[in-house]
C-alpha atoms as a PDB file:
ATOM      1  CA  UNK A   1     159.790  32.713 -43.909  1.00  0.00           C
ATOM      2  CA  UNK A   2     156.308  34.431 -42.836  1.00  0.00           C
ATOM      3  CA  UNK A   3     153.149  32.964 -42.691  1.00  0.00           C
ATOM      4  CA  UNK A   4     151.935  33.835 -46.239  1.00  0.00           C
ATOM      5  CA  UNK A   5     155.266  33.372 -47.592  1.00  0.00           C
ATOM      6  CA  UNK A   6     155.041  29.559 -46.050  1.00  0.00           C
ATOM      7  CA  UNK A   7     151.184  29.223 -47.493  1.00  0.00           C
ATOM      8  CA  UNK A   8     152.351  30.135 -51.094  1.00  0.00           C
ATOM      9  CA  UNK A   9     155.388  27.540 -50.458  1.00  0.00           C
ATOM     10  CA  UNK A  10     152.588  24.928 -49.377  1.00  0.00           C
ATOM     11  CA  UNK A  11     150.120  25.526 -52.158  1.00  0.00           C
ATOM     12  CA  UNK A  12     152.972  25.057 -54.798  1.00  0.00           C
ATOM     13  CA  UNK A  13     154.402  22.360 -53.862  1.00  0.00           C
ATOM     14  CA  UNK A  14     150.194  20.652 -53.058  1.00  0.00           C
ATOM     15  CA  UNK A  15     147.922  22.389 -55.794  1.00  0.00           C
ATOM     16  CA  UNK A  16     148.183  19.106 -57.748  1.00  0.00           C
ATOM     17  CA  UNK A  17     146.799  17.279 -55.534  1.00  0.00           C
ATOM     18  CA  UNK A  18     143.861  17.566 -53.323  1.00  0.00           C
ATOM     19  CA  UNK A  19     144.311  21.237 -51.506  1.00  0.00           C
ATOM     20  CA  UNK A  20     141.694  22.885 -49.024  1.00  0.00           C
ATOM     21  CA  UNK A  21     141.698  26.412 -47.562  1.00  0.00           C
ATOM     22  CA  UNK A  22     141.372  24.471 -43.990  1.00  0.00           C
ATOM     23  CA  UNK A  23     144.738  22.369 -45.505  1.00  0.00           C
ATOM     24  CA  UNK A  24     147.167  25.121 -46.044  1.00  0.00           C
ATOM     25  CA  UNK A  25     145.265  26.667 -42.817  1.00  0.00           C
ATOM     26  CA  UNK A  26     146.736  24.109 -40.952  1.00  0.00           C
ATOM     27  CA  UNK A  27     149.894  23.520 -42.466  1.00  0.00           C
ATOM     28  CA  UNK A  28     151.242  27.401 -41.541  1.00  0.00           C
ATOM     29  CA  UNK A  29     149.838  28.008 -38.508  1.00  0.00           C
ATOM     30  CA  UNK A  30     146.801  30.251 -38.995  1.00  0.00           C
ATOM     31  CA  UNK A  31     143.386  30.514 -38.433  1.00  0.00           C
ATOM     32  CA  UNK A  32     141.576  29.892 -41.803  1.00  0.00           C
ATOM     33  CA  UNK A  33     140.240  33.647 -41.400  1.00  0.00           C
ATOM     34  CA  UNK A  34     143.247  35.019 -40.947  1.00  0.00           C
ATOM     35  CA  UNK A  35     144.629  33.393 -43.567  1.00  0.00           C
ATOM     36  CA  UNK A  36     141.645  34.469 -46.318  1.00  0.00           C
ATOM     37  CA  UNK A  37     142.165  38.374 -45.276  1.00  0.00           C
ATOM     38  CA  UNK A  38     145.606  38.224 -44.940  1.00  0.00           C
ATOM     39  CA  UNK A  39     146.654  36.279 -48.396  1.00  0.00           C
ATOM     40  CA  UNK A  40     144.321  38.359 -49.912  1.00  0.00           C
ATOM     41  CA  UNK A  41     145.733  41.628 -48.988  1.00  0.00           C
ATOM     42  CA  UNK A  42     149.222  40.308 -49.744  1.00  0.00           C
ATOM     43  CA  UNK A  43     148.531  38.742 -53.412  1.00  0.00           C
ATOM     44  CA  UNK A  44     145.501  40.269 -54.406  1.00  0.00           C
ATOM     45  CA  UNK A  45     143.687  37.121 -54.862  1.00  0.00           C
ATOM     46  CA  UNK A  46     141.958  34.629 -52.425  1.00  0.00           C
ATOM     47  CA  UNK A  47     143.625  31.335 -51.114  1.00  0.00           C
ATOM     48  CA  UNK A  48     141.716  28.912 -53.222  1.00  0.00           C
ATOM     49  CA  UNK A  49     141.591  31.644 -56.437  1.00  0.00           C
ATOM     50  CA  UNK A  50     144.865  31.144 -56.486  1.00  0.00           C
ATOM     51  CA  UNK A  51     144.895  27.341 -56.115  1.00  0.00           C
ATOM     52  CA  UNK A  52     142.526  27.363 -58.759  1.00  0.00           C
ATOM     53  CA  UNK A  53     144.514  29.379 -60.879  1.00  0.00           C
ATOM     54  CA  UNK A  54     147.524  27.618 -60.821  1.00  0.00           C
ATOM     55  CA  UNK A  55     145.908  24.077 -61.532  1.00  0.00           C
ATOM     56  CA  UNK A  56     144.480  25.671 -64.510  1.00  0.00           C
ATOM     57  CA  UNK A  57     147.674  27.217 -65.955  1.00  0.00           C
ATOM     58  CA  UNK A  58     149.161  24.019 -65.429  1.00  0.00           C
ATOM     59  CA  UNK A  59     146.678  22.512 -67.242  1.00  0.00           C
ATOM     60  CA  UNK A  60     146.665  24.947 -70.089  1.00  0.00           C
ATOM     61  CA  UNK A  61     150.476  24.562 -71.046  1.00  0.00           C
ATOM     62  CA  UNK A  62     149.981  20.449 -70.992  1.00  0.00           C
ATOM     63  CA  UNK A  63     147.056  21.352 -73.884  1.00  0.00           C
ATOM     64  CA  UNK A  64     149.469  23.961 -75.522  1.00  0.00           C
ATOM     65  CA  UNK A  65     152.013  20.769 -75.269  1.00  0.00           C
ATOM     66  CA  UNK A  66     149.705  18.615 -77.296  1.00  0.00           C
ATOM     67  CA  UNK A  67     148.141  16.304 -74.501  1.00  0.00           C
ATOM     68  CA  UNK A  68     145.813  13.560 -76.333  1.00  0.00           C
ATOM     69  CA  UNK A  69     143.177  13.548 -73.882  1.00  0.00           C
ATOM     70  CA  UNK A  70     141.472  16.322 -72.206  1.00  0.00           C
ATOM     71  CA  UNK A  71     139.916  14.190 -69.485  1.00  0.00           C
ATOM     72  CA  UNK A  72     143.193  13.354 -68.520  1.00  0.00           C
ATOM     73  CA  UNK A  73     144.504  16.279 -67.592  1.00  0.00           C
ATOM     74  CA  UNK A  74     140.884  17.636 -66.360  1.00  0.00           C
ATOM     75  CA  UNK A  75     141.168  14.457 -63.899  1.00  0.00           C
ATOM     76  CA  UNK A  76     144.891  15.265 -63.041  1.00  0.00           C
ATOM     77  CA  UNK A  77     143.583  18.832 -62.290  1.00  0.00           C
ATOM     78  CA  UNK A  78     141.056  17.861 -60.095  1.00  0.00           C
ATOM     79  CA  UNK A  79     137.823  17.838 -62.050  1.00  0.00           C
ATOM     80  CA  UNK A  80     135.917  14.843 -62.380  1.00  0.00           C
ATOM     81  CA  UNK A  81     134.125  15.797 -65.866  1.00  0.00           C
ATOM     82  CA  UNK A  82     135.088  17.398 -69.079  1.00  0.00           C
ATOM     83  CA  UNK A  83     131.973  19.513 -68.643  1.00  0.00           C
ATOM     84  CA  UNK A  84     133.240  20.749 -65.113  1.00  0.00           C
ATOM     85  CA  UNK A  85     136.956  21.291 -66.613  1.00  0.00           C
ATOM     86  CA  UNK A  86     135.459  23.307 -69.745  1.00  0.00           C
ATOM     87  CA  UNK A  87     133.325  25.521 -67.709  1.00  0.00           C
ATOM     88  CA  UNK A  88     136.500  25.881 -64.896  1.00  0.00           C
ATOM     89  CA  UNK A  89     138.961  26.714 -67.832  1.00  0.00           C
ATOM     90  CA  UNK A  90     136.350  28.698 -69.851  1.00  0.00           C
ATOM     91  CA  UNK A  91     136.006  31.503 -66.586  1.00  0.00           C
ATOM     92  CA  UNK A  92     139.457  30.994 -66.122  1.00  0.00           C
ATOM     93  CA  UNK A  93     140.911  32.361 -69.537  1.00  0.00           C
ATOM     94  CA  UNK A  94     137.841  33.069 -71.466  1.00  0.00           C
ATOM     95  CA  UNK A  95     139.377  30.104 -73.763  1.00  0.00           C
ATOM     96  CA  UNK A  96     137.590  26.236 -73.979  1.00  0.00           C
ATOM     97  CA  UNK A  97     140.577  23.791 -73.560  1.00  0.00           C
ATOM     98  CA  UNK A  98     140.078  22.489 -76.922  1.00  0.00           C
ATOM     99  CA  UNK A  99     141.032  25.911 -78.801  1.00  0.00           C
ATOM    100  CA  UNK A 100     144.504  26.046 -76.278  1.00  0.00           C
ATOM    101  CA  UNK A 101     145.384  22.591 -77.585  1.00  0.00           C
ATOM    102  CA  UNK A 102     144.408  23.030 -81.167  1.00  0.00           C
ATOM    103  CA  UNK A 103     146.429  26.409 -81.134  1.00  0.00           C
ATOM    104  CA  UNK A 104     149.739  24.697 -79.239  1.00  0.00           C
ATOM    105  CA  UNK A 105     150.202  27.984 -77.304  1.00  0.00           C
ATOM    106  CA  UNK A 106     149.238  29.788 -74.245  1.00  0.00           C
ATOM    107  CA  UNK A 107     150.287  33.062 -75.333  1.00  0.00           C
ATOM    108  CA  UNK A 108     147.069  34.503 -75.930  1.00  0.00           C
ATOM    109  CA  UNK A 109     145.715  33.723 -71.935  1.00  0.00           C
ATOM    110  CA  UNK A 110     146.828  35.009 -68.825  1.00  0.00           C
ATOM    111  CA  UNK A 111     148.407  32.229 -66.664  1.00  0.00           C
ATOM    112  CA  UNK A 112     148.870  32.542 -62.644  1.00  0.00           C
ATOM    113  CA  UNK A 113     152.253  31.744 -62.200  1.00  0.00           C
ATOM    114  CA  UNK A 114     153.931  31.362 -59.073  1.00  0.00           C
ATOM    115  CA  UNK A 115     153.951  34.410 -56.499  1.00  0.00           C
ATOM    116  CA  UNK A 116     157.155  35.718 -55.365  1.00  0.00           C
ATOM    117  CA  UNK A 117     156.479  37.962 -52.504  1.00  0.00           C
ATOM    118  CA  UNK A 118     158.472  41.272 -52.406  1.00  0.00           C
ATOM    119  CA  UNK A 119     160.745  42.189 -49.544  1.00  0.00           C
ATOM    120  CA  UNK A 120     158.613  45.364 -49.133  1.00  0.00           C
ATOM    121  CA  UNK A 121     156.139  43.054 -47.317  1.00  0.00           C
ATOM    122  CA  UNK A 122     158.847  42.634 -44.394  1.00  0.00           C
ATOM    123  CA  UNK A 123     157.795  46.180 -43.349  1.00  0.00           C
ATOM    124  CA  UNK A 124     158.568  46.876 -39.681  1.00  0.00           C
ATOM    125  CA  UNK A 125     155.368  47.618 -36.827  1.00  0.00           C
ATOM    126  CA  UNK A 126     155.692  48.893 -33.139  1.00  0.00           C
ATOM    127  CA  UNK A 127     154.363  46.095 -30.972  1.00  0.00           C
ATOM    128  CA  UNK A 128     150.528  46.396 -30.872  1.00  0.00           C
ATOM    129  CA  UNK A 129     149.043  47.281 -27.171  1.00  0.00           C
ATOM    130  CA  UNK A 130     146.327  44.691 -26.485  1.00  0.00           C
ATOM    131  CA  UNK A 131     142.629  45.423 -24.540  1.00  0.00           C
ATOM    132  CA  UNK A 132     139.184  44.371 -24.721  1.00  0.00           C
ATOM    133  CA  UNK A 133     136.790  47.126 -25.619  1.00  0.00           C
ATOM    134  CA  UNK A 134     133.126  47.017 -24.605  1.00  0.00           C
ATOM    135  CA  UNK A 135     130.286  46.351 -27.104  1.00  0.00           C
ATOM    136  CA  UNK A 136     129.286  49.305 -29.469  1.00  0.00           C
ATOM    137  CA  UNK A 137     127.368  50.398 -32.335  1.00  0.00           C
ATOM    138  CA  UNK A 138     128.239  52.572 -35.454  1.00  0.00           C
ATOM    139  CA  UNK A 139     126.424  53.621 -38.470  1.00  0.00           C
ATOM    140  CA  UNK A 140     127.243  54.705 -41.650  1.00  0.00           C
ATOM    141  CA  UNK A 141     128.165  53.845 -45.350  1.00  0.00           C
ATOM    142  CA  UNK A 142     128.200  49.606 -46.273  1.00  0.00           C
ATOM    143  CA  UNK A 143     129.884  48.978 -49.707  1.00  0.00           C
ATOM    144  CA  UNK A 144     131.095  45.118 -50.213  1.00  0.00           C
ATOM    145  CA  UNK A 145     134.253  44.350 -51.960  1.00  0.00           C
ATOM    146  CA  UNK A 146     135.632  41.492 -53.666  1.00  0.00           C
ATOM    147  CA  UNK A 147     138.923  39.955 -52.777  1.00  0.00           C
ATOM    148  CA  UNK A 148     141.969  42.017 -53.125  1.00  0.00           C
ATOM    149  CA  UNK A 149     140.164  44.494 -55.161  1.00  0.00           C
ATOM    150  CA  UNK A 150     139.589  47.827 -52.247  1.00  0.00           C
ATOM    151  CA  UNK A 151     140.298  50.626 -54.645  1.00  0.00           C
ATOM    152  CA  UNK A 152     137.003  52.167 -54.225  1.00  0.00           C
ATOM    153  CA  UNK A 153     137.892  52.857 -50.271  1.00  0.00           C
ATOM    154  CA  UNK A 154     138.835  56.250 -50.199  1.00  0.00           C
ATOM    155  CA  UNK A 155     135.729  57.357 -52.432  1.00  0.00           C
ATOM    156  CA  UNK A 156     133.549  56.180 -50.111  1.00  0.00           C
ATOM    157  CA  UNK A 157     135.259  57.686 -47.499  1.00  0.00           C
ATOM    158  CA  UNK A 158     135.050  61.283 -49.705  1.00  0.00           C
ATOM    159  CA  UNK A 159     131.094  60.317 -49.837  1.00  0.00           C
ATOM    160  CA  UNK A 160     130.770  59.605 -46.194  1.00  0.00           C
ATOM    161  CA  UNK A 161     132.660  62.794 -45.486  1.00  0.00           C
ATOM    162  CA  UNK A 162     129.495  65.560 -45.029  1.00  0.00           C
ATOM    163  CA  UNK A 163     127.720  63.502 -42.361  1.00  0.00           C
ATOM    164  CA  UNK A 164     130.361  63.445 -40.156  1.00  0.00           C
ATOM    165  CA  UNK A 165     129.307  65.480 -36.766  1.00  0.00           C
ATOM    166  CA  UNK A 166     125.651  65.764 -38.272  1.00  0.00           C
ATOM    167  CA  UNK A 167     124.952  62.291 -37.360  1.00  0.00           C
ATOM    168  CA  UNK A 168     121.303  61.671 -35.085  1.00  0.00           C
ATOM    169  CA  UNK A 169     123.001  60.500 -31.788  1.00  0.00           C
ATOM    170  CA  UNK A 170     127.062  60.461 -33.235  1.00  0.00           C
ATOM    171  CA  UNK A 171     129.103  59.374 -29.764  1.00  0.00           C
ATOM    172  CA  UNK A 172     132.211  61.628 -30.304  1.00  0.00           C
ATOM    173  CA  UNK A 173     134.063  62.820 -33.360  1.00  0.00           C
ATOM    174  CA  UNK A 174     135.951  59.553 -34.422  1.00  0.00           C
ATOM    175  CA  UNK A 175     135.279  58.175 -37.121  1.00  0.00           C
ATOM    176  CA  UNK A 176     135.167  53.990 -37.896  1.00  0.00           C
ATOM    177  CA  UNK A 177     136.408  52.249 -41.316  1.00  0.00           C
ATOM    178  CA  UNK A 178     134.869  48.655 -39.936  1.00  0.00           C
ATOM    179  CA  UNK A 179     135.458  45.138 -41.753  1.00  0.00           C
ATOM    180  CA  UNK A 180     133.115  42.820 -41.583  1.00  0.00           C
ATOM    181  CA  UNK A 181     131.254  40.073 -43.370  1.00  0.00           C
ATOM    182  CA  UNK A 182     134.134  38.312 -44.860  1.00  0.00           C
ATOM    183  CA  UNK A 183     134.242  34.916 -46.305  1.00  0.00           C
ATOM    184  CA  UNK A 184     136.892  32.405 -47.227  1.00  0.00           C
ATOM    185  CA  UNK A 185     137.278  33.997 -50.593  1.00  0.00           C
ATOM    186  CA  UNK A 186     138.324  37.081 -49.158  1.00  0.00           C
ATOM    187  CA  UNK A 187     135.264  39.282 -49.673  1.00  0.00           C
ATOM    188  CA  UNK A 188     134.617  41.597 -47.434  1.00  0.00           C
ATOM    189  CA  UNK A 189     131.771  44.618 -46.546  1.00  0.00           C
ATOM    190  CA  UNK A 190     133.655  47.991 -45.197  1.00  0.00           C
ATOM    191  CA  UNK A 191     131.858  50.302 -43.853  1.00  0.00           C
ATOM    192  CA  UNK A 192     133.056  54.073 -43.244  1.00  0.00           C
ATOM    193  CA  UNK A 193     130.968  54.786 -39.980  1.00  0.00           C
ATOM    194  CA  UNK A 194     130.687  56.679 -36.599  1.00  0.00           C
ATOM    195  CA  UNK A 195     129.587  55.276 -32.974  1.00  0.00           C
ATOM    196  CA  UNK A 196     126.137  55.949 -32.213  1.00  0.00           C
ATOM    197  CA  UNK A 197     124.282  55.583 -29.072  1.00  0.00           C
ATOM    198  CA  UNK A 198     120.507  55.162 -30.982  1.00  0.00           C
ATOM    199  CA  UNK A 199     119.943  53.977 -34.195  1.00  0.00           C
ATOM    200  CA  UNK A 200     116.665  56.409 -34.535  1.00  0.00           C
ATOM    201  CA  UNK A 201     116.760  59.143 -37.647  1.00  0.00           C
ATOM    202  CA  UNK A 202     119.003  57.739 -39.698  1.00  0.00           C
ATOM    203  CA  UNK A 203     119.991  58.473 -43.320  1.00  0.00           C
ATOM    204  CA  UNK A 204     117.972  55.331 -44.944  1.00  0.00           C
ATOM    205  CA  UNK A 205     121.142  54.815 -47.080  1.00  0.00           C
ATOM    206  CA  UNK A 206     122.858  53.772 -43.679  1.00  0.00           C
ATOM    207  CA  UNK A 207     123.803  50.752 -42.440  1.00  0.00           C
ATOM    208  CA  UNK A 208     124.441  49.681 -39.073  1.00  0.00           C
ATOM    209  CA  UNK A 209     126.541  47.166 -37.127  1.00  0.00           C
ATOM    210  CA  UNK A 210     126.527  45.737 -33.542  1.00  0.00           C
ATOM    211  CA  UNK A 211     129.730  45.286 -32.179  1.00  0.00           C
ATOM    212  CA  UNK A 212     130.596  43.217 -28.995  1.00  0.00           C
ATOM    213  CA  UNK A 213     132.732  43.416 -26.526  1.00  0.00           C
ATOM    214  CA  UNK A 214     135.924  42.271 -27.998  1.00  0.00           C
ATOM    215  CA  UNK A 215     139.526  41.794 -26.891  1.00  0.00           C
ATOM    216  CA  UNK A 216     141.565  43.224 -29.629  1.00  0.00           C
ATOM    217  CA  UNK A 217     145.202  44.031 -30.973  1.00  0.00           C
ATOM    218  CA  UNK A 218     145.786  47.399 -31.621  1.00  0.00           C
ATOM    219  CA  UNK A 219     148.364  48.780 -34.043  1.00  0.00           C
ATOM    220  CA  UNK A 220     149.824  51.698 -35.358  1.00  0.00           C
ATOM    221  CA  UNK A 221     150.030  52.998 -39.007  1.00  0.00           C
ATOM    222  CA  UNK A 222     152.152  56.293 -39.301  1.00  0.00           C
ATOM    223  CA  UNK A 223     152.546  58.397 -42.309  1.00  0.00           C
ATOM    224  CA  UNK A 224     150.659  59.163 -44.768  1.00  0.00           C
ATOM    225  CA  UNK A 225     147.191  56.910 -46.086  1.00  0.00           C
ATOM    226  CA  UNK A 226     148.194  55.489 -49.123  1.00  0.00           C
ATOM    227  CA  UNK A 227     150.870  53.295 -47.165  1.00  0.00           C
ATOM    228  CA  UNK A 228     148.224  51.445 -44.924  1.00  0.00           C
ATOM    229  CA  UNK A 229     147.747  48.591 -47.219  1.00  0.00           C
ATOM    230  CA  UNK A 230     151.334  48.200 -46.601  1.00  0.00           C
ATOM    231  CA  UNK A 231     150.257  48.064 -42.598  1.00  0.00           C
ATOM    232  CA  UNK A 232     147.722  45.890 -42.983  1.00  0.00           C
ATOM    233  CA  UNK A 233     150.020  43.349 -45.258  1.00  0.00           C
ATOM    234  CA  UNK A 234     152.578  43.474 -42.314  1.00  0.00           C
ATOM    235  CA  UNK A 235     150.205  42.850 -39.642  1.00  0.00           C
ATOM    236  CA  UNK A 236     148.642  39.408 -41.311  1.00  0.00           C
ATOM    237  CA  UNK A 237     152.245  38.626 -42.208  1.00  0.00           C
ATOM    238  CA  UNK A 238     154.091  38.829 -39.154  1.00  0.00           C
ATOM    239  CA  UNK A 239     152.597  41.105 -36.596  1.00  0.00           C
ATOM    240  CA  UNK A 240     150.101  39.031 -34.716  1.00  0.00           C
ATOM    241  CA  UNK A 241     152.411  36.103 -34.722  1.00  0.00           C
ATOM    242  CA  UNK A 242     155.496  38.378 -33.045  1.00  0.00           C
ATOM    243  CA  UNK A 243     152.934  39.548 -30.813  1.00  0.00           C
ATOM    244  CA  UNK A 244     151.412  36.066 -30.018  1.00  0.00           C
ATOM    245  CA  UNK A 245     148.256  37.003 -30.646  1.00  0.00           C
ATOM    246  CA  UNK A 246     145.612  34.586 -33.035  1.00  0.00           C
ATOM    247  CA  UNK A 247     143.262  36.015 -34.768  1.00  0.00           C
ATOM    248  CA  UNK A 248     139.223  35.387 -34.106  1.00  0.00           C
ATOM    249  CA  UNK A 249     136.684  35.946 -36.841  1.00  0.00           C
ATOM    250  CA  UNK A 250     134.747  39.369 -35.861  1.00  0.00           C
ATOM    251  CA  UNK A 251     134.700  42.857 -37.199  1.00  0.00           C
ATOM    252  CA  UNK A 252     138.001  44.631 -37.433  1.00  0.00           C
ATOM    253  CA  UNK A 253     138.479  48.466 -37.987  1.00  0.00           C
ATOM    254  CA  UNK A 254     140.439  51.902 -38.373  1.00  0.00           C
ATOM    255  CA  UNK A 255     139.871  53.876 -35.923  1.00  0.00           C
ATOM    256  CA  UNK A 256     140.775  57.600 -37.176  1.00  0.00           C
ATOM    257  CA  UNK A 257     140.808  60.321 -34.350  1.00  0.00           C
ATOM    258  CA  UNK A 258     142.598  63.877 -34.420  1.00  0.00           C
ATOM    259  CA  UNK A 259     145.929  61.853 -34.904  1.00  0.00           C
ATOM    260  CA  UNK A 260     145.252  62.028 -38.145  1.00  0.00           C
ATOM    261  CA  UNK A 261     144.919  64.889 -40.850  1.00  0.00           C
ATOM    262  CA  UNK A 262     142.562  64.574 -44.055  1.00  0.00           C
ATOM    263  CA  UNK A 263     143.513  67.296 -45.762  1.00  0.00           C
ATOM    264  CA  UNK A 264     146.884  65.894 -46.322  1.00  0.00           C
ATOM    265  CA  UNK A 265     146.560  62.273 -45.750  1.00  0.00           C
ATOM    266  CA  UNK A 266     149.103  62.697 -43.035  1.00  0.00           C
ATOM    267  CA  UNK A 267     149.247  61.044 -39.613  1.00  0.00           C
ATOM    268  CA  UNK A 268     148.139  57.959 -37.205  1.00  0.00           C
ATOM    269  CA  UNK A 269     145.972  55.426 -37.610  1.00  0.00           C
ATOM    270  CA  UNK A 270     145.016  52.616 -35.107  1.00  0.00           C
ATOM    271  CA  UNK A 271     143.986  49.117 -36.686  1.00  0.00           C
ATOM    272  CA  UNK A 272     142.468  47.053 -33.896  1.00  0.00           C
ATOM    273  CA  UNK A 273     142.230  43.602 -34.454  1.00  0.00           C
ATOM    274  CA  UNK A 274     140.263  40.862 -33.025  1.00  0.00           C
ATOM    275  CA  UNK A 275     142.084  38.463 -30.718  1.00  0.00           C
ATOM    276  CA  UNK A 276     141.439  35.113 -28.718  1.00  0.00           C
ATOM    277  CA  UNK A 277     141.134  36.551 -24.807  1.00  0.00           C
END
């Protein structure tokens, strides 16, 4: 069973009770950041969104069953007030408790019901190469995203596309998709970038970002761009672990070179991760 596999295991058989993203951290194995951006990018949904949900849905269908008190099962979900359960279950299914147990029936809200993880996620990776890369500095496009929703990615890679080589002091022709800012809920800024040596004459709808010297794992996506996710997923799931590497909480990034062919989404990819030295 693989990490995120053994985290979904964990939360279902603990959501009743009193669950913590440092709790099911600790119970597979993982650093808590690895575990936000990788359960993210497998599910779609952060760690304790998901906890959340499934305490909730629970909740609803003992209301659709009639329950006589609402504090009860607010309290047996975790809230400590009917106020804090209504507003919970309100942005949960856009529904007060009251109306799901007056109605007997959950049929007209979305529940989050348990995650089965598809085999795809099992997908095979070349052992990552590992090496510490000095301190540098790129610039470019900043967009934040909220967790397991990315789709806008490749536009702002389309709207990053006509500065590339007419960058003030551009190092090289790479070019630098760089994660960073992420929190426990699995938000995260991306940037679509290239190294600079100054940070003079920039575009003022730039942003910039200091990396440091780093040790980092670096893998290998082949084929063509719209299976990376499907890299990424397998890298949080099981590639750091087979490689014994643990994850430390600092920018990651794609690193696209002449590998790799825009035109037809074609080629290689390196995704270098941060590591413990």
């Amino acid at each position: 069973m693989q990490p995120i596999e053994r985290a979904i295991w964990y939360i279902e058989h603990s959501f009743q009770s009193e669950l913590t993203l440092d709790m099911v951290a600790d119970a597979v194995g993982l650093s808590k950041y690895h575990l936000a951006r990788g359960f993210t990018l497998a599910t779609g949904m952060s760690v304790m969104r998901y906890v959340r949900g499934r305490r909730l849905s629970e909740a609803a269908r003992r209301l659709a069953a009639g329950a006589d008190s609402i504090i009860a099962v607010a309290l047996e979900a975790g809230y400590g007030s009917h106020e804090a359960f209504t507003r919970a279950f309100r942005d949960q299914f856009g529904r007060v408790p009251e109306q799901v147990r007056s109605a007997r029936s959950t049929a007209d809200i979305s529940l989050v019901e348990p995650i089965r993880m598809p085999q795809t996620q099992s997908k095979s990776l070349e052992p990552p190469r590992v090496e510490t890369r000095d301190a540098f500095t790129v610039a470019g496009l900043k967009q934040h995203y909220t967790a397991g929703n990315m789709a806008g990615i490749p536009s702002q890679w389309q709207k990053m596309a006509p500065y590339f080589g007419h960058v003030s002091g551009q190092v090289g022709s790479t070019t630098y998709g760089v994660i960073a800012g992420g929190d426990d809920d699995g938000n995260v800024d991306y940037m679509t970038a290239v190294q600079v040596s100054h940070t003079d004459d920039l575009p003022p709808e730039f942003a910039t970002l200091h990396i440091a010297k780093q040790r980092y794992a670096v893998f290998l996506h082949k084929g063509h761009i719209t299976g990376i996710g499907g890299t990424w997923m397998a890298i949080f799931n099981h590639g750091l672990s087979d490689a014994g590497c643990r994850m430390v909480r600092a920018p990651q990034f794609e690193l696209v070179d002449d590998r790799f062919d825009p035109m037809t989404g074609n080629g290689e990819i390196e995704i270098w991760i941060p590591v413990e030295a």
